[in-house]
Protein backbone atom coordinates (compact mmCIF):
# COMPACT_ATOMS: atom_id res chain seq x y z
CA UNK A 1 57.29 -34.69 16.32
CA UNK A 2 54.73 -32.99 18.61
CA UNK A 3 54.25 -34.81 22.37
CA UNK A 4 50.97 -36.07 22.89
CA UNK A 5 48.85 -33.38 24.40
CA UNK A 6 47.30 -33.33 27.76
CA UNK A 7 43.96 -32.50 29.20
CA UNK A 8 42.67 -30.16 31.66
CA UNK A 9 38.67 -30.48 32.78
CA UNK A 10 37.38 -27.18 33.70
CA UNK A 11 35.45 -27.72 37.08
CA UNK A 12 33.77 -24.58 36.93
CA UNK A 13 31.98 -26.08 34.20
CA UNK A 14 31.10 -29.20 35.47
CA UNK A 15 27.53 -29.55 36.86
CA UNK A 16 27.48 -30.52 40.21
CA UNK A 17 24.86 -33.17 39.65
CA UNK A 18 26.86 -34.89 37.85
CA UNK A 19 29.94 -34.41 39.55
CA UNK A 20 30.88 -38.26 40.35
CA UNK A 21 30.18 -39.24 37.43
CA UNK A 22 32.28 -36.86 36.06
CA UNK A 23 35.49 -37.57 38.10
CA UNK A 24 34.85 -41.70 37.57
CA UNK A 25 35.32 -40.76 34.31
CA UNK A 26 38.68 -39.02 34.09
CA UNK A 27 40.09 -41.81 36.39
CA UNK A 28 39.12 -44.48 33.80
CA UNK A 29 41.12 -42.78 31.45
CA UNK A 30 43.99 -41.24 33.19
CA UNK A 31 43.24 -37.85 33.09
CA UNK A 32 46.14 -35.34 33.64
CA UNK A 33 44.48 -32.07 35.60
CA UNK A 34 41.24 -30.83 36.96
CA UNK A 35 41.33 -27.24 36.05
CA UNK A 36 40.38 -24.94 38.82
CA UNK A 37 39.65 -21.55 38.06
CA UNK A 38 39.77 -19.03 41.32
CA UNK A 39 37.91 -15.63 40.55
CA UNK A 40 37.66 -12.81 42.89
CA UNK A 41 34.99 -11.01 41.46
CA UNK A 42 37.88 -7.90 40.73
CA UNK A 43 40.63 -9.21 38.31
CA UNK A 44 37.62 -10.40 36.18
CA UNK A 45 33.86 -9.33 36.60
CA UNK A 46 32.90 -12.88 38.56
CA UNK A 47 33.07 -15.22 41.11
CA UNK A 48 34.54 -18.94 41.28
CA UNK A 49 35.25 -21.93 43.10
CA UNK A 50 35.93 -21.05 46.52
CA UNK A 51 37.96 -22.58 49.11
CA UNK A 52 35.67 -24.78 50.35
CA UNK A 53 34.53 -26.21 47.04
CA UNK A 54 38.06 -26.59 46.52
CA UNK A 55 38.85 -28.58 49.63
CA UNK A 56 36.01 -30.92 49.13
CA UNK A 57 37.21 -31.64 45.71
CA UNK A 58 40.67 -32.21 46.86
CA UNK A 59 39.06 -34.90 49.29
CA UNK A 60 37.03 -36.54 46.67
CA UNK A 61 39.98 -37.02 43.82
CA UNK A 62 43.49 -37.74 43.41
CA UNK A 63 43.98 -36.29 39.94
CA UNK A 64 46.58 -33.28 40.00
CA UNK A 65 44.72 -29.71 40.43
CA UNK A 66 45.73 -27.02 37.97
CA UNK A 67 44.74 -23.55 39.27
CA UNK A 68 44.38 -20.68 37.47
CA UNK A 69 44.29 -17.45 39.46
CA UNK A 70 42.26 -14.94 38.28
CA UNK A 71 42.36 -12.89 41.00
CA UNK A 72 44.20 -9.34 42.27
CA UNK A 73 46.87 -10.23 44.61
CA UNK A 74 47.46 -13.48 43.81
CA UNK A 75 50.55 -13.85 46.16
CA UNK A 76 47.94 -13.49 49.25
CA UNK A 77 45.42 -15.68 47.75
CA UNK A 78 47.58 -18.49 46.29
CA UNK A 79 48.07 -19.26 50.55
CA UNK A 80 44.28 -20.10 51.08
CA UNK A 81 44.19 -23.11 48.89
CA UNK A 82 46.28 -26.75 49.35
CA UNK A 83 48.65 -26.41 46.85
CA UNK A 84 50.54 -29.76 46.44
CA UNK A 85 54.02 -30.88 44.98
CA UNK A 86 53.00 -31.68 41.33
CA UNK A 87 49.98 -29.47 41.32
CA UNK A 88 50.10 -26.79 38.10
CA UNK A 89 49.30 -23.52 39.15
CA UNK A 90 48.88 -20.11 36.30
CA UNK A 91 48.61 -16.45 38.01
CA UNK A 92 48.28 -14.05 35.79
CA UNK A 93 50.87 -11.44 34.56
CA UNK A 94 48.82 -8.26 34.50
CA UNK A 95 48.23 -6.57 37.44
CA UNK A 96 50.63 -8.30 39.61
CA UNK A 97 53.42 -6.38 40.68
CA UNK A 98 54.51 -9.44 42.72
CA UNK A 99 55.47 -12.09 39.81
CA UNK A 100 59.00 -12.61 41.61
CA UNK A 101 57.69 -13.49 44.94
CA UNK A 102 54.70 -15.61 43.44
CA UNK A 103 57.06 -17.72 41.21
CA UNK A 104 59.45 -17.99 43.97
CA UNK A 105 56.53 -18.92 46.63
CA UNK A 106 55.84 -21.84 43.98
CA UNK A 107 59.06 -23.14 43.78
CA UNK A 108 59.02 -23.75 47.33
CA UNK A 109 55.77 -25.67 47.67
CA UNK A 110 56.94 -27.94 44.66
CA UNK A 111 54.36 -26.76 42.28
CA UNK A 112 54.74 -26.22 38.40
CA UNK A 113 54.95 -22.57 37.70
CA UNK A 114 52.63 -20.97 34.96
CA UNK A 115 52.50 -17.30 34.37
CA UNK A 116 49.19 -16.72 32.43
CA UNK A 117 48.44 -13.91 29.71
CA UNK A 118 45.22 -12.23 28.28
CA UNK A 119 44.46 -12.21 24.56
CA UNK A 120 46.29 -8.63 24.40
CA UNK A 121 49.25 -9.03 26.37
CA UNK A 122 52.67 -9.68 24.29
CA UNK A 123 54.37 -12.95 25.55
CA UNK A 124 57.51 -10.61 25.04
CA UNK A 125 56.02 -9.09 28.34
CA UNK A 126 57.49 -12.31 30.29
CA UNK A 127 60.88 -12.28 28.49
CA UNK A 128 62.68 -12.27 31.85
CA UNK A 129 60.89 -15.08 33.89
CA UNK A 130 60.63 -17.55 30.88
CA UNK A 131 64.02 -19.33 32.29
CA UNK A 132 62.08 -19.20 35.81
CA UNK A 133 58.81 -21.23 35.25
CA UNK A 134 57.31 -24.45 33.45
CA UNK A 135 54.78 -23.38 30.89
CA UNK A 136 52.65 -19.89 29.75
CA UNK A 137 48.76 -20.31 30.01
CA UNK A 138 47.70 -18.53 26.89
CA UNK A 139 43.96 -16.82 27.41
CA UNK A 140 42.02 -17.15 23.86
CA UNK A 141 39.17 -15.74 25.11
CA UNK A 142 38.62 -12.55 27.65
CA UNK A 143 38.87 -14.13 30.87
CA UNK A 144 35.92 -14.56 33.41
CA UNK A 145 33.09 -16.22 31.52
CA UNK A 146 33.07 -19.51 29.85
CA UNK A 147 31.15 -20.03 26.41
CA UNK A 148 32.85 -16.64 24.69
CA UNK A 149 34.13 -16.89 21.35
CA UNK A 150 37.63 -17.79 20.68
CA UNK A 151 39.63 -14.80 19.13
CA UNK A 152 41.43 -15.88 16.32
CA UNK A 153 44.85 -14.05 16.19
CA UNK A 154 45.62 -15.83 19.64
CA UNK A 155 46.21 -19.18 17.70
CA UNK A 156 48.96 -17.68 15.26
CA UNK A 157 50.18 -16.43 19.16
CA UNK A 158 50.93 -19.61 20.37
CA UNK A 159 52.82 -20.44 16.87
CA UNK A 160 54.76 -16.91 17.44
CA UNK A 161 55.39 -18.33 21.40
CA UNK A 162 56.55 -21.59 20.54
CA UNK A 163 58.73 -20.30 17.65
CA UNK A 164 60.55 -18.16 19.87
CA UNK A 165 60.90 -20.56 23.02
CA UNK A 166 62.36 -22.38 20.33
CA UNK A 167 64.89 -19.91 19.42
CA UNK A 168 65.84 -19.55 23.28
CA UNK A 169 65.82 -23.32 23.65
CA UNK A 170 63.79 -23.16 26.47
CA UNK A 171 61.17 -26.22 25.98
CA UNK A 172 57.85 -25.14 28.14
CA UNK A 173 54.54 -26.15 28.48
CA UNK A 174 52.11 -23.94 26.49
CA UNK A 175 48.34 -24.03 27.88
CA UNK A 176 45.35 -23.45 25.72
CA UNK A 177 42.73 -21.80 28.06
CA UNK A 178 39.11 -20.25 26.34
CA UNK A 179 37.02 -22.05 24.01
CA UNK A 180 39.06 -24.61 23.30
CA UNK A 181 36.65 -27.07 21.20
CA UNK A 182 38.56 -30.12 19.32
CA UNK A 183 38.23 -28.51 16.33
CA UNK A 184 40.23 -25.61 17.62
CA UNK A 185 42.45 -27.90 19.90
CA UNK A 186 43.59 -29.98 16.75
CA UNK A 187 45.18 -25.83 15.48
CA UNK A 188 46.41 -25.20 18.51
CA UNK A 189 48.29 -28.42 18.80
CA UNK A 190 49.63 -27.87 15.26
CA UNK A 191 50.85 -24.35 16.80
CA UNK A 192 52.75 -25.55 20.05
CA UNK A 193 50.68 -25.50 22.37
CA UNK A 194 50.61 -28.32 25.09
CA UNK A 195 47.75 -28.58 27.11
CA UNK A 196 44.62 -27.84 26.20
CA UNK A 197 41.52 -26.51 29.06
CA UNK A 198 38.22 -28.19 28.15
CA UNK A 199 35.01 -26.89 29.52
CA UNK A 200 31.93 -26.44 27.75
CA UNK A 201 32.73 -25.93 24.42
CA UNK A 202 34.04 -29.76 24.40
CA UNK A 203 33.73 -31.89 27.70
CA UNK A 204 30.60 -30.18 29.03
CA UNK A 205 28.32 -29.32 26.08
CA UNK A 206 25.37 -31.95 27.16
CA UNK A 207 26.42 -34.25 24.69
CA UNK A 208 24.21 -37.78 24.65
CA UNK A 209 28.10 -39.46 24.17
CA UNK A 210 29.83 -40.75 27.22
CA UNK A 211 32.60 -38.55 28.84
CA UNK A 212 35.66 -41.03 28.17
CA UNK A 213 34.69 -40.82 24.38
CA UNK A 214 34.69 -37.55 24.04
CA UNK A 215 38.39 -37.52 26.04
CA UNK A 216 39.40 -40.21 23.27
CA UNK A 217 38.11 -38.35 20.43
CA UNK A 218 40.14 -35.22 21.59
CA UNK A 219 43.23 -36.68 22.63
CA UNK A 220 43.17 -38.09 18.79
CA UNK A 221 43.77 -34.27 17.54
CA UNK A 222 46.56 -33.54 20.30
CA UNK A 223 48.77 -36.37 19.56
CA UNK A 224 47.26 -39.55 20.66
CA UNK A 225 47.42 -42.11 17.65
C-alpha cells in the first residue's frame, strides 16, 4: 500500500496579498513544505524569489522550506539562502558539473537531498547518486513558468522510476513538480510518486473554496482516507 502523500505550496504562486492568510492556512492543517523555487534568470528564462523574500518568509513561518534550484551554479548559490536541518532542497542535474560537491555540501547542513530532472532527461542519468540522496524531483512541465501544460509521457516516467528504485531496493521520495492539478496528482500517486508541488493549477487557481478544503480534497487522491 502507497504512503499517504505529502504537499508542497508553491510560494511563487502565492499572491502576496494574501500571503497570511495563506500560511494560517497550511498551519491549521499541518502542511509538510513551502515550495521555494530560486530562478536565476539563466538556467530557465526568469526570475524568482530572492534572498530577501526568502528570509522574510523564513521569519514569518515554521513550516519546512523545500527549494528547488533552478539556477546555473547551484553549488555557489545554494550558500546565499538559510538552509536548515530538515529543510528539502532539489538542484537540478543538467548543467551542473558539480552534483558531488552539492550533494555532499547538503549532507553537511542536514538537509534532504533531491537531484531534480527536466521532462527529457533519463532518470538513468542519476544511476550513480541514487544510493547518495533522498528523493528525485521529477519536472512535468518545462521549467521556469507556472500554468504550462503537463506533458503526458512524464507520468508513465515516474511509474518507470519507481519500478526501477524498486528493483534496486532503494525506497526514495519521488516529487511531482509542473501542473500538478488533483486530477493529475491522483495518476501520479498511482505511479510512485510522493510528493506532489501545488501552485496554481490546484492551491492557487482563485477558487471561492477555502484553502484547507482544497488541501483536504487533494490529500484524499494521495493517500489520505
Amino acid at each position: 500500500m502507497n504512503k499517504k502523500g505529502k504537499l508542497s505550496a508553491s510560494m511563487m504562486c502565492a499572491g502576496l496579498d494574501k500571503l497570511f492568510y495563506f500560511l494560517t492556512e497550511f498551519k491549521e492543517v499541518n502542511l509538510e513544505y513551502l515550495h521555494i523555487d530560486i530562478m536565476d534568470g539563466q538556467f530557465v528564462p526568469n526570475f524568482a524569489l530572492g534572498t530577501d523574500y526568502v528570509k522574510s518568509l523564513r521569519r514569518i513561518t515554521e513550516i519546512p522550506f523545500d527549494y528547488h534550484f533552478l539556477v546555473n551554479n547551484p553549488l555557489e548559490k545554494m550558500s546565499w539562502f538559510d538552509i536548515r536541518e530538515g529543510d528539502q532542497v532539489s538542484f537540478h542535474f543538467e548543467n551542473n558539473d558539480k552534483i558531488q560537491e552539492c550533494i555532499d555540501y547538503l549532507t553537511r547542513l542536514g538537509a534532504r537531498k533531491f537531484i531534480a530532472i527536466n521532462p527529457k532527461t533519463n532518470f538513468h542519468e542519476l544511476d550513480e547518486y541514487f544510493p547518495q540522496i533522498d528523493g528525485i524531483l521529477v519536472m512535468h512541465t518545462p521549467p521556469g513558468f507556472a500554468g504550462k501544460k503537463l506533458i503526458p509521457e512524464t507520468i508513465e516516467k515516474v511509474g518507470d522510476l519507481r519500478k526501477y528504485l524498486n528493483e534496486i531496493n532503494l525506497d526514495l521520495e519521488i516529487e511531482s513538480d509542473g501542473n500538478v492539478s488533483i486530477e493529475h496528482a491522483e495518476k501520479l500517486y498511482a505511479q510512485g510518486s510522493t510528493i506532489f508541488v501545488s501552485g496554481t493549477s490546484s492551491l492557487f487557481m482563485n477558487s471561492e473554496k477555502p484553502i484547507k478544503e482544497i488541501i483536504i480534497e487533494k490529500r484524499k487522491v494521495i493517500g489520505w482516507k
